[in-house]
N, C-alpha and C. Protein backbone atom coordinates (compact mmCIF):
# COMPACT_ATOMS: atom_id res chain seq x y z
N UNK A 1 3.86 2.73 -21.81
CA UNK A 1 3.89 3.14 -20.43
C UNK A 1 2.81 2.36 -19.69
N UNK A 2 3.24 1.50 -18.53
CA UNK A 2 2.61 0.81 -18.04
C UNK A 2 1.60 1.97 -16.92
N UNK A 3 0.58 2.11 -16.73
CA UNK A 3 -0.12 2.77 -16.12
C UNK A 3 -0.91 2.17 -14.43
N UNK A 4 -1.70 2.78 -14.16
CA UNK A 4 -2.50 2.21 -12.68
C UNK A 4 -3.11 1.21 -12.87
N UNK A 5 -2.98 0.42 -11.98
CA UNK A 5 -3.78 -1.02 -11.16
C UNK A 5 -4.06 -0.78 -10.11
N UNK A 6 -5.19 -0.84 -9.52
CA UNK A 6 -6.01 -0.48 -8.01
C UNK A 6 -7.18 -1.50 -7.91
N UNK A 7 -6.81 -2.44 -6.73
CA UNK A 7 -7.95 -3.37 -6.23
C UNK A 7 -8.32 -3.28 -4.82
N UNK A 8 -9.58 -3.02 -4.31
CA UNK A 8 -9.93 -2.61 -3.15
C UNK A 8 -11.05 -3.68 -3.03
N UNK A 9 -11.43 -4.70 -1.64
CA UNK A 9 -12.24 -5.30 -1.82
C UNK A 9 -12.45 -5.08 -0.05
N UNK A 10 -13.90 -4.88 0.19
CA UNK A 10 -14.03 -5.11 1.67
C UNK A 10 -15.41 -5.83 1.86
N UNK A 11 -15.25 -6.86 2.71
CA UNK A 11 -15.92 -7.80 2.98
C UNK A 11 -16.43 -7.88 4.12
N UNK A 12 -17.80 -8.38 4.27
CA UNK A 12 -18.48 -7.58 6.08
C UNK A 12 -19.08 -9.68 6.11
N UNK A 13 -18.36 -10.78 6.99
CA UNK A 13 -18.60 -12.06 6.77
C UNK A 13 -19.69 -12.22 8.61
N UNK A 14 -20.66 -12.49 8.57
CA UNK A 14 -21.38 -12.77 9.62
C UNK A 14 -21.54 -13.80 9.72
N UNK A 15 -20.47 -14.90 10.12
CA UNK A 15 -20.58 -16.15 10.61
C UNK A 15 -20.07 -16.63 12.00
N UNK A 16 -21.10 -16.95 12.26
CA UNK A 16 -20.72 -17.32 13.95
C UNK A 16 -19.36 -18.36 13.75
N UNK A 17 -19.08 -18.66 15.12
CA UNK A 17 -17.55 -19.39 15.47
C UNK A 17 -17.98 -20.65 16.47
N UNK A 18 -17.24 -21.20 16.64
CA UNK A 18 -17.71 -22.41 17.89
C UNK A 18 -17.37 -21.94 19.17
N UNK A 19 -16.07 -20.77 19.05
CA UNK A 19 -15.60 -19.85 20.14
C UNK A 19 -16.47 -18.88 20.62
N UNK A 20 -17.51 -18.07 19.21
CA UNK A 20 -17.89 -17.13 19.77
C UNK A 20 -19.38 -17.31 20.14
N UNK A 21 -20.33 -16.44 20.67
CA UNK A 21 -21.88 -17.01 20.53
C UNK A 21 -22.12 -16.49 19.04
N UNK A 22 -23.39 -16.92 18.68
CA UNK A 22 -24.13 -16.66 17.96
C UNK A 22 -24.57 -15.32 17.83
N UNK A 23 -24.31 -14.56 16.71
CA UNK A 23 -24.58 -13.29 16.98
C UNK A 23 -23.23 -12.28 16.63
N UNK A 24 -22.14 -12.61 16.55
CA UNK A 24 -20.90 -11.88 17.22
C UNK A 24 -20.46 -11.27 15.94
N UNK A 25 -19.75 -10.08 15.70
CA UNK A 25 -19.28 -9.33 14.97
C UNK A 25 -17.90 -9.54 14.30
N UNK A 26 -18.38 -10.31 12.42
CA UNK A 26 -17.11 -10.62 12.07
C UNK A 26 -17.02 -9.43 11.27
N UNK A 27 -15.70 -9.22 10.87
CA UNK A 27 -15.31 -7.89 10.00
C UNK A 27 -14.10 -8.82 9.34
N UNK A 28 -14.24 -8.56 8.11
CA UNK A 28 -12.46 -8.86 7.23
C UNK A 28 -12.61 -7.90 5.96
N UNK A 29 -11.46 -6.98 5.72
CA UNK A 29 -11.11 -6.05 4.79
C UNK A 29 -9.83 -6.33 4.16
N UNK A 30 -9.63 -6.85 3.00
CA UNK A 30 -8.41 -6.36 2.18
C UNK A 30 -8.13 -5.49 1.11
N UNK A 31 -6.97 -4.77 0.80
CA UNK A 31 -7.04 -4.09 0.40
C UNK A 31 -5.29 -4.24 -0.34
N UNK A 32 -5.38 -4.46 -1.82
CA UNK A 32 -4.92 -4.93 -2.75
C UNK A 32 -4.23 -3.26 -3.79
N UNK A 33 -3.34 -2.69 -3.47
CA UNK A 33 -3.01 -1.84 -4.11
C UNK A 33 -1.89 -1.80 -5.25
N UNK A 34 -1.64 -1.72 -6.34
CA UNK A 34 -0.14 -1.75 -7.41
C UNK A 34 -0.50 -0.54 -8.36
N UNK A 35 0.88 -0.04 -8.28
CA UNK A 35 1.47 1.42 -9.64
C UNK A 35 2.49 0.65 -10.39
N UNK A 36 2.28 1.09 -11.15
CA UNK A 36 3.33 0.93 -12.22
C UNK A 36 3.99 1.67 -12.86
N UNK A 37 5.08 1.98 -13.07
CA UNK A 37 6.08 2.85 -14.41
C UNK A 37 6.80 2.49 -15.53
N UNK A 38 6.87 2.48 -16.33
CA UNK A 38 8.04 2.20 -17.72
C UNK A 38 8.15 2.85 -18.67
N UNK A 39 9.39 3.68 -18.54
CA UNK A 39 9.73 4.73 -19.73
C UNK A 39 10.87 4.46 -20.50
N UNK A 40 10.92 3.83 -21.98
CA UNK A 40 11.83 3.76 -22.34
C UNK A 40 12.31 4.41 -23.43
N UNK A 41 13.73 4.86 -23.57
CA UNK A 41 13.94 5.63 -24.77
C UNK A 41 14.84 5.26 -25.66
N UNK A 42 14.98 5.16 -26.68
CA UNK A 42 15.72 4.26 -27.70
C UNK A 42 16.26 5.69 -28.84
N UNK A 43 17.58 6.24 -28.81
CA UNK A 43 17.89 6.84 -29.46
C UNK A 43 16.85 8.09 -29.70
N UNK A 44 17.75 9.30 -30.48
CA UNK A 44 16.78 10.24 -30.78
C UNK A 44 16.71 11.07 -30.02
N UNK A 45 16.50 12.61 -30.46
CA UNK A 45 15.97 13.69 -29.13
C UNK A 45 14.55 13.64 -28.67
N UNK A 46 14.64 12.94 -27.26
CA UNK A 46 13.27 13.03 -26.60
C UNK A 46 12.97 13.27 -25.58
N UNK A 47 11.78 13.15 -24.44
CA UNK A 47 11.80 13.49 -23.03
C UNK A 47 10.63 12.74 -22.82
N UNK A 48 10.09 11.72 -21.95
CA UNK A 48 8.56 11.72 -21.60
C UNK A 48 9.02 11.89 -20.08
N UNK A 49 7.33 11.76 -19.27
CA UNK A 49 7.14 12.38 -17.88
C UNK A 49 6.12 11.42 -17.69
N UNK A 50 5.93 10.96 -16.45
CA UNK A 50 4.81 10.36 -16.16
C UNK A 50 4.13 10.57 -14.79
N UNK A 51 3.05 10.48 -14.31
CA UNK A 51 2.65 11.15 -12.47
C UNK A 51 1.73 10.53 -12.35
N UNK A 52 1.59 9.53 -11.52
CA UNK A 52 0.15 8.83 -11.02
C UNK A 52 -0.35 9.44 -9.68
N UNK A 53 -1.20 9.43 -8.83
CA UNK A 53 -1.04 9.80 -7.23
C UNK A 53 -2.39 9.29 -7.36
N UNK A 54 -2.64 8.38 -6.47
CA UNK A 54 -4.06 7.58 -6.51
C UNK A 54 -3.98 7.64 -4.84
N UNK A 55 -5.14 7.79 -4.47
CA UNK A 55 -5.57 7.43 -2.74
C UNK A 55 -7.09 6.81 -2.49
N UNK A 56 -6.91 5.74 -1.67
CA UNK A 56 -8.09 4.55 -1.32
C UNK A 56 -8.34 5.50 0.11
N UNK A 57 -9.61 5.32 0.02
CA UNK A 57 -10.00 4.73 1.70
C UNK A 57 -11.09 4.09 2.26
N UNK A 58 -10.80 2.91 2.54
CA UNK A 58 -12.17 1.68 2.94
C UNK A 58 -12.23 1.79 4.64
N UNK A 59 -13.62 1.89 5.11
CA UNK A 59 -13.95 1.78 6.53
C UNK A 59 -15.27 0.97 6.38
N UNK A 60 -15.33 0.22 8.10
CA UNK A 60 -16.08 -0.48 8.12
C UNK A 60 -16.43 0.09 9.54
N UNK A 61 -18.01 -0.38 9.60
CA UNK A 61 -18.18 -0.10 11.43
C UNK A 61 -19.58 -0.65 11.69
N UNK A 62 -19.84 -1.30 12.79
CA UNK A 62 -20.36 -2.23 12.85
C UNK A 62 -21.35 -2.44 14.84
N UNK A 63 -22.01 -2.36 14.80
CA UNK A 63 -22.52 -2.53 16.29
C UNK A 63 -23.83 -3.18 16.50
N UNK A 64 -23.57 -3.59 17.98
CA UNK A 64 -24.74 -4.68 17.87
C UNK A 64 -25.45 -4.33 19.39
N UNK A 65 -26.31 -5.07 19.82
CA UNK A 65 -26.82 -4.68 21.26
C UNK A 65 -26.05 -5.07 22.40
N UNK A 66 -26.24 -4.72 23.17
CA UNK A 66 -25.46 -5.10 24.63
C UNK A 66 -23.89 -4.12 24.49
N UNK A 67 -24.02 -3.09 23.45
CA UNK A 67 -22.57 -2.57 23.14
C UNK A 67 -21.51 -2.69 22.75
N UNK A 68 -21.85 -3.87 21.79
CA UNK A 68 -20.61 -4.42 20.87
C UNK A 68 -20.56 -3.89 19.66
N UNK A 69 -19.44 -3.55 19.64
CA UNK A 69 -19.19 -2.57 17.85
C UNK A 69 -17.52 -2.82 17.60
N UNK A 70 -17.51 -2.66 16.45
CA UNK A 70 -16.35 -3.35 15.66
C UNK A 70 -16.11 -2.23 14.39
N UNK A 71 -14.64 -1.77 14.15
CA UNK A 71 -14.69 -0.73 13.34
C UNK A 71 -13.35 -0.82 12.67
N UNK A 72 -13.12 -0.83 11.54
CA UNK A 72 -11.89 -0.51 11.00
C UNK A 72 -11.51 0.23 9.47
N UNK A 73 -10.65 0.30 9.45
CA UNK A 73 -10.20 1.93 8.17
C UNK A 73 -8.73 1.61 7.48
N UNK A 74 -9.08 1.56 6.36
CA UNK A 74 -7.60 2.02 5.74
C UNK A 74 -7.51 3.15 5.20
N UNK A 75 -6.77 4.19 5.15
CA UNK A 75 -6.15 4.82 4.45
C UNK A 75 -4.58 5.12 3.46
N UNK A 76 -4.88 5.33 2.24
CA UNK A 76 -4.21 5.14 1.34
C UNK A 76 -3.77 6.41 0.23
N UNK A 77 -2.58 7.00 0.48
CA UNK A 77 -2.39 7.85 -0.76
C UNK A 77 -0.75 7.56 -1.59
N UNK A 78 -0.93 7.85 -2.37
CA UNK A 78 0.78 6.74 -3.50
C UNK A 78 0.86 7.53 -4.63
N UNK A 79 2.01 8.18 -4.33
CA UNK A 79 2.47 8.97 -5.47
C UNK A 79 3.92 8.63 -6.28
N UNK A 80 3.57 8.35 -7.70
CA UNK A 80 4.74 7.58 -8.25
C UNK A 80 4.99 8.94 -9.58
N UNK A 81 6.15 9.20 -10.11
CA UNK A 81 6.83 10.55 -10.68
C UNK A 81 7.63 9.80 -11.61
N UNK A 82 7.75 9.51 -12.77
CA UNK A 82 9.01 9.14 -13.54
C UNK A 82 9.09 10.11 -14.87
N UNK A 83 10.24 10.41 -15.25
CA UNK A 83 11.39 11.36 -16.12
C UNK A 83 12.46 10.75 -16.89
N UNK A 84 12.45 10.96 -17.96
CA UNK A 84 13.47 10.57 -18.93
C UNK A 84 13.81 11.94 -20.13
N UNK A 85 15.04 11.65 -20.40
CA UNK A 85 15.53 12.62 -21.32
C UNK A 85 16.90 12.27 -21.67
N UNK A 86 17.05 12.25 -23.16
CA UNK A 86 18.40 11.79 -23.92
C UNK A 86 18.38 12.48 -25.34
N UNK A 87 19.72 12.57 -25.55
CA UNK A 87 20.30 12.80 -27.63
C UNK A 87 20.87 11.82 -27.82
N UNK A 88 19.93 10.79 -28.53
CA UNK A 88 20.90 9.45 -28.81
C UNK A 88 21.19 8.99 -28.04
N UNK A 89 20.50 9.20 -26.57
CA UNK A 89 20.81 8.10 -25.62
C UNK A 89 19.93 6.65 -25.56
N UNK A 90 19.71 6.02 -24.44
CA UNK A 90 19.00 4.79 -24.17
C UNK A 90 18.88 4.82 -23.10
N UNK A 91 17.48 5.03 -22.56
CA UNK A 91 17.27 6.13 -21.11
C UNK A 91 16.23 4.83 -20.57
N UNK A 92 16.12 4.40 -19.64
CA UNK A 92 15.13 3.80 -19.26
C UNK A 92 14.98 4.08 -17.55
N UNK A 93 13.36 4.00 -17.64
CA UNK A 93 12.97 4.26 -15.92
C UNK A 93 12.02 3.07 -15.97
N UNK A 94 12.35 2.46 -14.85
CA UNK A 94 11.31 1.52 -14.59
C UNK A 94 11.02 1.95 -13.10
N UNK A 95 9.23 1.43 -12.79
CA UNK A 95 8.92 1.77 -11.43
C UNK A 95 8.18 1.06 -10.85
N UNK A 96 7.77 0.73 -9.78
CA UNK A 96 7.16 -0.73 -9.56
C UNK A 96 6.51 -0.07 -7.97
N UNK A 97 5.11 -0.31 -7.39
CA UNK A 97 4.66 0.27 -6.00
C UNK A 97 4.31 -0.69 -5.74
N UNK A 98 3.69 -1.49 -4.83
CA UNK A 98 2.51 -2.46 -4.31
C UNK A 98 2.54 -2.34 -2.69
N UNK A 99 1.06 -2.36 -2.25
CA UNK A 99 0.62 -2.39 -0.80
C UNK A 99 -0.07 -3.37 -0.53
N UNK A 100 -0.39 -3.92 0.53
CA UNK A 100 -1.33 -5.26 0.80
C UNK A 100 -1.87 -4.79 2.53
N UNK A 101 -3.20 -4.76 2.39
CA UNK A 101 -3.40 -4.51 3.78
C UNK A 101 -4.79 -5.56 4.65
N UNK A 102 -4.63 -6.11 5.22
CA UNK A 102 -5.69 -6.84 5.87
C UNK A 102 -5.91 -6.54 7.49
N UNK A 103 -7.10 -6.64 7.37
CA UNK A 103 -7.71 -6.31 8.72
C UNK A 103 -8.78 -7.48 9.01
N UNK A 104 -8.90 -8.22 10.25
CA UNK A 104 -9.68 -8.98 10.69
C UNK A 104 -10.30 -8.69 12.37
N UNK A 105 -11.41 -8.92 12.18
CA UNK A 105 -11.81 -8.61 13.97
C UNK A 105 -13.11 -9.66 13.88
N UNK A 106 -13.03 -10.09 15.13
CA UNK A 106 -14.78 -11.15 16.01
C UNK A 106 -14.40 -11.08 17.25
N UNK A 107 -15.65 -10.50 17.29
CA UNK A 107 -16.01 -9.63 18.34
C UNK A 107 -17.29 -10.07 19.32
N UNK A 108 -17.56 -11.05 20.69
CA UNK A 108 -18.62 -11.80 20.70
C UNK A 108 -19.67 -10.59 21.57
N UNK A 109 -20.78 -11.06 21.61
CA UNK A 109 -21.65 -9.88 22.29
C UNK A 109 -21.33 -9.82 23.44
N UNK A 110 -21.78 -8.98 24.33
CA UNK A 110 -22.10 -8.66 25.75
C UNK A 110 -20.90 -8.70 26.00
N UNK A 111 -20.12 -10.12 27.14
CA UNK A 111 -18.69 -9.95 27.85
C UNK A 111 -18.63 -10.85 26.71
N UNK A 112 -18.70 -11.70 25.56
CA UNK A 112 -18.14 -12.99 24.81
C UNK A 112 -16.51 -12.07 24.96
N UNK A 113 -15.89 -13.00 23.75
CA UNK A 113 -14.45 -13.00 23.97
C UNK A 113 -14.23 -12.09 22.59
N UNK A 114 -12.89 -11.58 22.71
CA UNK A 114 -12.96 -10.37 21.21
C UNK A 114 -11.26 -11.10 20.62
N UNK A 115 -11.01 -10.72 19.50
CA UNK A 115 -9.89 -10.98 18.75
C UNK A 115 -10.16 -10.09 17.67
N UNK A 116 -8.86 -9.75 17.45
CA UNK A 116 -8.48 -8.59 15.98
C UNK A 116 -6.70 -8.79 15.37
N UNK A 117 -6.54 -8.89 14.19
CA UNK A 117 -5.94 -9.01 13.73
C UNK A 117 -5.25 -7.76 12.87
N UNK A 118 -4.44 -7.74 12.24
CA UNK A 118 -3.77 -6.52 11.10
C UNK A 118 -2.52 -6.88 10.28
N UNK A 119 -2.41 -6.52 9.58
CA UNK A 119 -1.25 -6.52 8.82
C UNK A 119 -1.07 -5.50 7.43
N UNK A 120 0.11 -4.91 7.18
CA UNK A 120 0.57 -3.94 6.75
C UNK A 120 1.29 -3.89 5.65
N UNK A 121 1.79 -4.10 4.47
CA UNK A 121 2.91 -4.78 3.66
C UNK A 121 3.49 -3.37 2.36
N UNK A 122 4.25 -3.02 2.21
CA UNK A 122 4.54 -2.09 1.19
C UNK A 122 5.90 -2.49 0.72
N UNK A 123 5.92 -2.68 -0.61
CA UNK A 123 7.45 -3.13 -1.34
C UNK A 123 7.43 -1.67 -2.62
N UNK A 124 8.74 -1.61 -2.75
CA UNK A 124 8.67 -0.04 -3.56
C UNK A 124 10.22 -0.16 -4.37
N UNK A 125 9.92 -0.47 -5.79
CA UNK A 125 11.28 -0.56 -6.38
C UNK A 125 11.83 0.72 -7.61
N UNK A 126 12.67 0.87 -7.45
CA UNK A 126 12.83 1.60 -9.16
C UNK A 126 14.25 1.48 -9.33
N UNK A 127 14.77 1.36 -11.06
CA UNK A 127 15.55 1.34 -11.68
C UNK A 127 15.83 1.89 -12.64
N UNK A 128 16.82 2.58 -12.73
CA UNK A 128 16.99 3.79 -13.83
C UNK A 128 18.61 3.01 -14.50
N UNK A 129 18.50 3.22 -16.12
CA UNK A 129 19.71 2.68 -16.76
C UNK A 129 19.76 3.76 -17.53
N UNK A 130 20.84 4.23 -18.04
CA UNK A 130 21.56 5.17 -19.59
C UNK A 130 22.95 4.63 -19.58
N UNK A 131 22.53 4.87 -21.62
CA UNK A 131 23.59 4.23 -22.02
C UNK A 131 23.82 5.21 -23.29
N UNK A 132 25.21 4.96 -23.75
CA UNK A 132 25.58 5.69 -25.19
C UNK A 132 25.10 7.32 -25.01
N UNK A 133 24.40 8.01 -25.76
CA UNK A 133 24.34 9.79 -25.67
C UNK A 133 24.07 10.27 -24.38
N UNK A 134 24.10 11.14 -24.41
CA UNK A 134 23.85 12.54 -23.14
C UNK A 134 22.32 11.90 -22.73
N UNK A 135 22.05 11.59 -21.62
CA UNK A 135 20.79 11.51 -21.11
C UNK A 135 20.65 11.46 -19.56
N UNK A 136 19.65 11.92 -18.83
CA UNK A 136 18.83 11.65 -17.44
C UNK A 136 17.51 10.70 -17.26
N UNK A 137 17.69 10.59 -15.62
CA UNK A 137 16.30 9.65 -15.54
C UNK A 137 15.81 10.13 -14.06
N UNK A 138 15.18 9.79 -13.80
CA UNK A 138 14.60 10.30 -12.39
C UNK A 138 13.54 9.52 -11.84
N UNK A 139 13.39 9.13 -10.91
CA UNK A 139 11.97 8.14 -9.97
C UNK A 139 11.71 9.08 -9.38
N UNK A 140 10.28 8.96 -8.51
CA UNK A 140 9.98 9.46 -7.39
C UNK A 140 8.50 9.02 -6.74
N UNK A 141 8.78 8.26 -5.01
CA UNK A 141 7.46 7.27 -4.50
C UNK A 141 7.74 8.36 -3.81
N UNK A 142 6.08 8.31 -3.54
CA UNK A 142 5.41 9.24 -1.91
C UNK A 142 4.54 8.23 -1.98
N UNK A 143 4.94 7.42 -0.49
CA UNK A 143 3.87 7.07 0.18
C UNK A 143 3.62 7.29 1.38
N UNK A 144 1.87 7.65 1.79
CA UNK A 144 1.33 7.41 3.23
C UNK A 144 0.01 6.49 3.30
N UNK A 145 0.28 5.01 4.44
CA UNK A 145 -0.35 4.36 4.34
C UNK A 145 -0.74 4.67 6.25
N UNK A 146 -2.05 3.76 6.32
CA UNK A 146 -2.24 4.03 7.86
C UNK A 146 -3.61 2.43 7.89
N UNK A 147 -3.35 2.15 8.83
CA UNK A 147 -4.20 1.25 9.51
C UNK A 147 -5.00 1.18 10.57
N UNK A 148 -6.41 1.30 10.86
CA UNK A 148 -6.97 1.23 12.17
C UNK A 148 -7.96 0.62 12.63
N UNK A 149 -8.12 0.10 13.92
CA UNK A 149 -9.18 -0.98 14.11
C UNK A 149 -9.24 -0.66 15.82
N UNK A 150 -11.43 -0.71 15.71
CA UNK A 150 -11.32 -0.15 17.70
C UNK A 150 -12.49 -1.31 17.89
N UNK A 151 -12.31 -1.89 18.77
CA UNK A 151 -13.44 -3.01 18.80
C UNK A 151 -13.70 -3.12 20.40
N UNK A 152 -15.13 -3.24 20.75
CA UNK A 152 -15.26 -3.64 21.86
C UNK A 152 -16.68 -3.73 22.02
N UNK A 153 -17.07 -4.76 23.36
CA UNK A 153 -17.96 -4.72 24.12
C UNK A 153 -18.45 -4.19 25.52
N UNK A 154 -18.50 -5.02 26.34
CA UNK A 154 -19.04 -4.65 27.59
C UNK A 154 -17.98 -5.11 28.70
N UNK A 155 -17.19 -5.85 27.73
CA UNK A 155 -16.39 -6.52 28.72
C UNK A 155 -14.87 -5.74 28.24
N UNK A 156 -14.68 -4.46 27.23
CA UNK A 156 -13.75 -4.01 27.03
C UNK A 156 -13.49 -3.35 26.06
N UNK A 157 -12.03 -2.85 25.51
CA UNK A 157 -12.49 -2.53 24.34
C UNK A 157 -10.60 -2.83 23.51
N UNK A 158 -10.21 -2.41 22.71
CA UNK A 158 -9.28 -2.83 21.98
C UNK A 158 -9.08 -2.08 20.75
N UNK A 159 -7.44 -1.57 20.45
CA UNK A 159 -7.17 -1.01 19.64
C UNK A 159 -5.89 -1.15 19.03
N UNK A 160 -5.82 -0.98 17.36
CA UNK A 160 -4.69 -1.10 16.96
C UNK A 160 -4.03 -0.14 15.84
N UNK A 161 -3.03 0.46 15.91
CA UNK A 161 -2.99 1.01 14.21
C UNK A 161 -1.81 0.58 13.81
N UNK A 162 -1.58 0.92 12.66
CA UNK A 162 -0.26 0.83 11.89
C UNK A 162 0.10 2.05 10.61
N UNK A 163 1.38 2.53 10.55
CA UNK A 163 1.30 3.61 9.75
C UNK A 163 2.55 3.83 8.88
N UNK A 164 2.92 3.74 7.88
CA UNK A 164 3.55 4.05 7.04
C UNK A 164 4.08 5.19 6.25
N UNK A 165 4.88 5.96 6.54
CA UNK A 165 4.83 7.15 5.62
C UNK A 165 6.36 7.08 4.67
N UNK A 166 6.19 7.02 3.94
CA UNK A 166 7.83 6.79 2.89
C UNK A 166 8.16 7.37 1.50
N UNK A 167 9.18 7.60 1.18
CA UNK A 167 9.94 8.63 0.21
C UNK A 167 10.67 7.74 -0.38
N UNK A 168 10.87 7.56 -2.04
CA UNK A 168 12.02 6.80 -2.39
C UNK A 168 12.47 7.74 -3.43
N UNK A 169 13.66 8.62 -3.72
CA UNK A 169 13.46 8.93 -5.01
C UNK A 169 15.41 8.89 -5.65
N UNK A 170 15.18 8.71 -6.74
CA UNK A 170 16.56 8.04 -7.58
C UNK A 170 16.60 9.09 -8.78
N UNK A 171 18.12 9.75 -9.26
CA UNK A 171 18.31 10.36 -10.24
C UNK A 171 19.48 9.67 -10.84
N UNK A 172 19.60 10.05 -12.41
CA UNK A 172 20.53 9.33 -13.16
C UNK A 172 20.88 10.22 -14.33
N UNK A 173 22.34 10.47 -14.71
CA UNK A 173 22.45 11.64 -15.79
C UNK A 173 24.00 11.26 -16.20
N UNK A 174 24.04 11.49 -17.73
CA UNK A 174 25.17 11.30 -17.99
C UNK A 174 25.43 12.00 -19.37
N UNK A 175 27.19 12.23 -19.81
CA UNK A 175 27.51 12.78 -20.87
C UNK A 175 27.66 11.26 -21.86
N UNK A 176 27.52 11.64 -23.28
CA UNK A 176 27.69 10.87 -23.64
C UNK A 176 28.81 9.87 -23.87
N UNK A 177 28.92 8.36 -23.82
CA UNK A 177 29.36 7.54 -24.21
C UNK A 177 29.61 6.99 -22.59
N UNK A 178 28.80 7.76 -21.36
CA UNK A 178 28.85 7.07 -20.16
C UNK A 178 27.49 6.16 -19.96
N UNK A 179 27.73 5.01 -19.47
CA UNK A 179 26.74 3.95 -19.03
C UNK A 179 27.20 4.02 -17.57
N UNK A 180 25.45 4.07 -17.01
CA UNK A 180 24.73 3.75 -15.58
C UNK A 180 23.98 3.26 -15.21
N UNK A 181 23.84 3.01 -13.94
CA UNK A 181 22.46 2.12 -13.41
C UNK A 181 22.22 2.91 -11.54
N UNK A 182 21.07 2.87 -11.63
CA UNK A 182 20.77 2.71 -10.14
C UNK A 182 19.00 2.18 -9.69
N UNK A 183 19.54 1.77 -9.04
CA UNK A 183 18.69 -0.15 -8.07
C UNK A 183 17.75 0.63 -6.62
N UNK A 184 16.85 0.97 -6.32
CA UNK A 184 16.29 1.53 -5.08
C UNK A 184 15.28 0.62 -4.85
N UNK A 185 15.73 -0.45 -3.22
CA UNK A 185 14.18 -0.99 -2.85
C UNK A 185 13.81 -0.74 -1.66
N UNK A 186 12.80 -1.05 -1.52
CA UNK A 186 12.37 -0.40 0.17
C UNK A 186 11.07 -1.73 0.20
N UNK A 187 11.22 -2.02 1.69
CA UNK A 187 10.41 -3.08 2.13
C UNK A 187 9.97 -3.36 3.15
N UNK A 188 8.43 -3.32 3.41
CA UNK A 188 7.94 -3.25 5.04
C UNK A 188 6.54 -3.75 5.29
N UNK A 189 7.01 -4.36 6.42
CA UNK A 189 5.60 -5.33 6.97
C UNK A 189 5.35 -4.98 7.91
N UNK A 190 3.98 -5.03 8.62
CA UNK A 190 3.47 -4.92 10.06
C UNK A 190 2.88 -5.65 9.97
N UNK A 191 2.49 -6.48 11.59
CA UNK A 191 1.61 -7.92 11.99
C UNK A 191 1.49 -7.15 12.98
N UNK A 192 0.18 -7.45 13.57
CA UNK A 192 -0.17 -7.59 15.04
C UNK A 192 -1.86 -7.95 15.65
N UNK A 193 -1.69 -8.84 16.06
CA UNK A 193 -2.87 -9.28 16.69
C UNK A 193 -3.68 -9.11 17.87
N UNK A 194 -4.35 -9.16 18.68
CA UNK A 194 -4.66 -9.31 20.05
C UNK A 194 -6.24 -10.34 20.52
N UNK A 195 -6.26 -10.55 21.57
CA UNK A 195 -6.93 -10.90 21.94
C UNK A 195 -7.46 -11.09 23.17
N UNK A 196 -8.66 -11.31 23.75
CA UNK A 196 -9.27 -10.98 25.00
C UNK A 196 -10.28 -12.17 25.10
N UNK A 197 -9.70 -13.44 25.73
CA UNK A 197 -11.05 -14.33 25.89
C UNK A 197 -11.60 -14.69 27.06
C-alpha cells in the first residue's frame, strides 16, 4: 500500500528588481502536495481499507515602512478512502491525489509599483478493476483547497483568492465470473495575476 507524500516549501526572497526600488517586498510560496492509494487483491477471502486525510497550511506576511505589507496563505485539507473485498476474486483500487500551488507578490514601498501572481492546480484519479469471484471496490477524494494574497501600499492595495472544494468517489461490485472497471478523473487549474505600476 502506497501511503502519504507531502512537500511544503515557503520561501520569503528579498531581492530588489530594476522595476522596483530598493527595499520592496518579495514573497514566493509553493506548495507541493501528493496521496497515494494501492490495494490489491489476488484470490482468497479478504478485505483491506485504507484513509489518509492530511491538511497543510503555509502563510506569509510581511510589512515595511511607509505602509507596505504583503501577505499570503494556503490552505489545504485531502481526504483519500480506499476499500476492497473478494472470494477468489482480483480486486484492485488504485488512487492517485496531487495539488500544486504558487503564490508570488513585489510589492515596491511608499506609491512604487505592486504585482502578484497565483496559481491553483489539482488532478484527482482513481481506478477500480474485479475480475473472476464475488468482489467490491470503492474510492473516495475530499478535497478543500483555498488560496489568498492582500498586498498593498500607500498607493493601494490588491487582492486575490482561489478556492477549490471537490468530491470524487467510485464503487465497483460484482458476482462471480463478472469482470469490471471504472476510470474517475477530475482536473483543475487557476491563474491569475495583477498588477499596478
Amino acid at each position: 500500500m502506497l501511503r502519504v507524500t507531502a512537500f511544503s516549501v515557503a520561501v520569503v526572497l528579498f531581492a530588489g528588481s530594476t522595476a522596483f526600488a530598493t527595499g520592496a517586498i518579495d514573497q514566493l510560496q509553493n506548495t507541493t502536495i501528493g496521496l497515494g492509494n494501492t490495494i490489491q487483491l489476488l484470490q482468497g477471502q479478504q478485505a483491506a481499507n485504507t484513509i489518509q486525510n492530511l491538511a497543510v497550511c503555509n502563510s506569509q506576511f510581511l510589512s515595511r515602512a511607509c505602509g507596505a505589507f504583503a501577505e499570503q496563505g494556503l490552505l489545504a485539507n485531502l481526504a483519500q478512502i480506499g476499500h476492497a473485498s473478494g472470494e477468489c476474486a482480483i480486486v484492485g483500487v488504485m488512487q492517485n491525489l496531487s495539488t500544486l500551488g504558487i503564490q508570488t507578490q513585489l510589492i515596491g514601498d511608499c506609491c512604487g509599483p505592486k504585482a502578484q501572481g497565483q496559481n491553483l492546480t489539482l488532478a484527482a484519479g482513481q481506478e477500480l478493476v474485479k475480475s473472476e469471484g464475488p468482489g467490491a471496490g470503492s474510492g473516495l477524494h475530499q478535497i478543500v483547497l483555498r488560496e489568498d494574497q492582500t498586498a498593498g501600499n500607500t498607493a493601494g492595495a490588491m487582492q486575490q483568492g482561489a478556492a477549490i472544494l471537490g468530491l470524487q468517489s467510485s464503487d465497483l461490485s460484482g458476482a462471480a465470473c463478472a469482470t469490471g472497471s471504472v476510470s474517475s478523473q477530475m482536473c483543475v487549474t487557476t491563474v491569475q495575476s495583477e498588477a499596478a505600476l
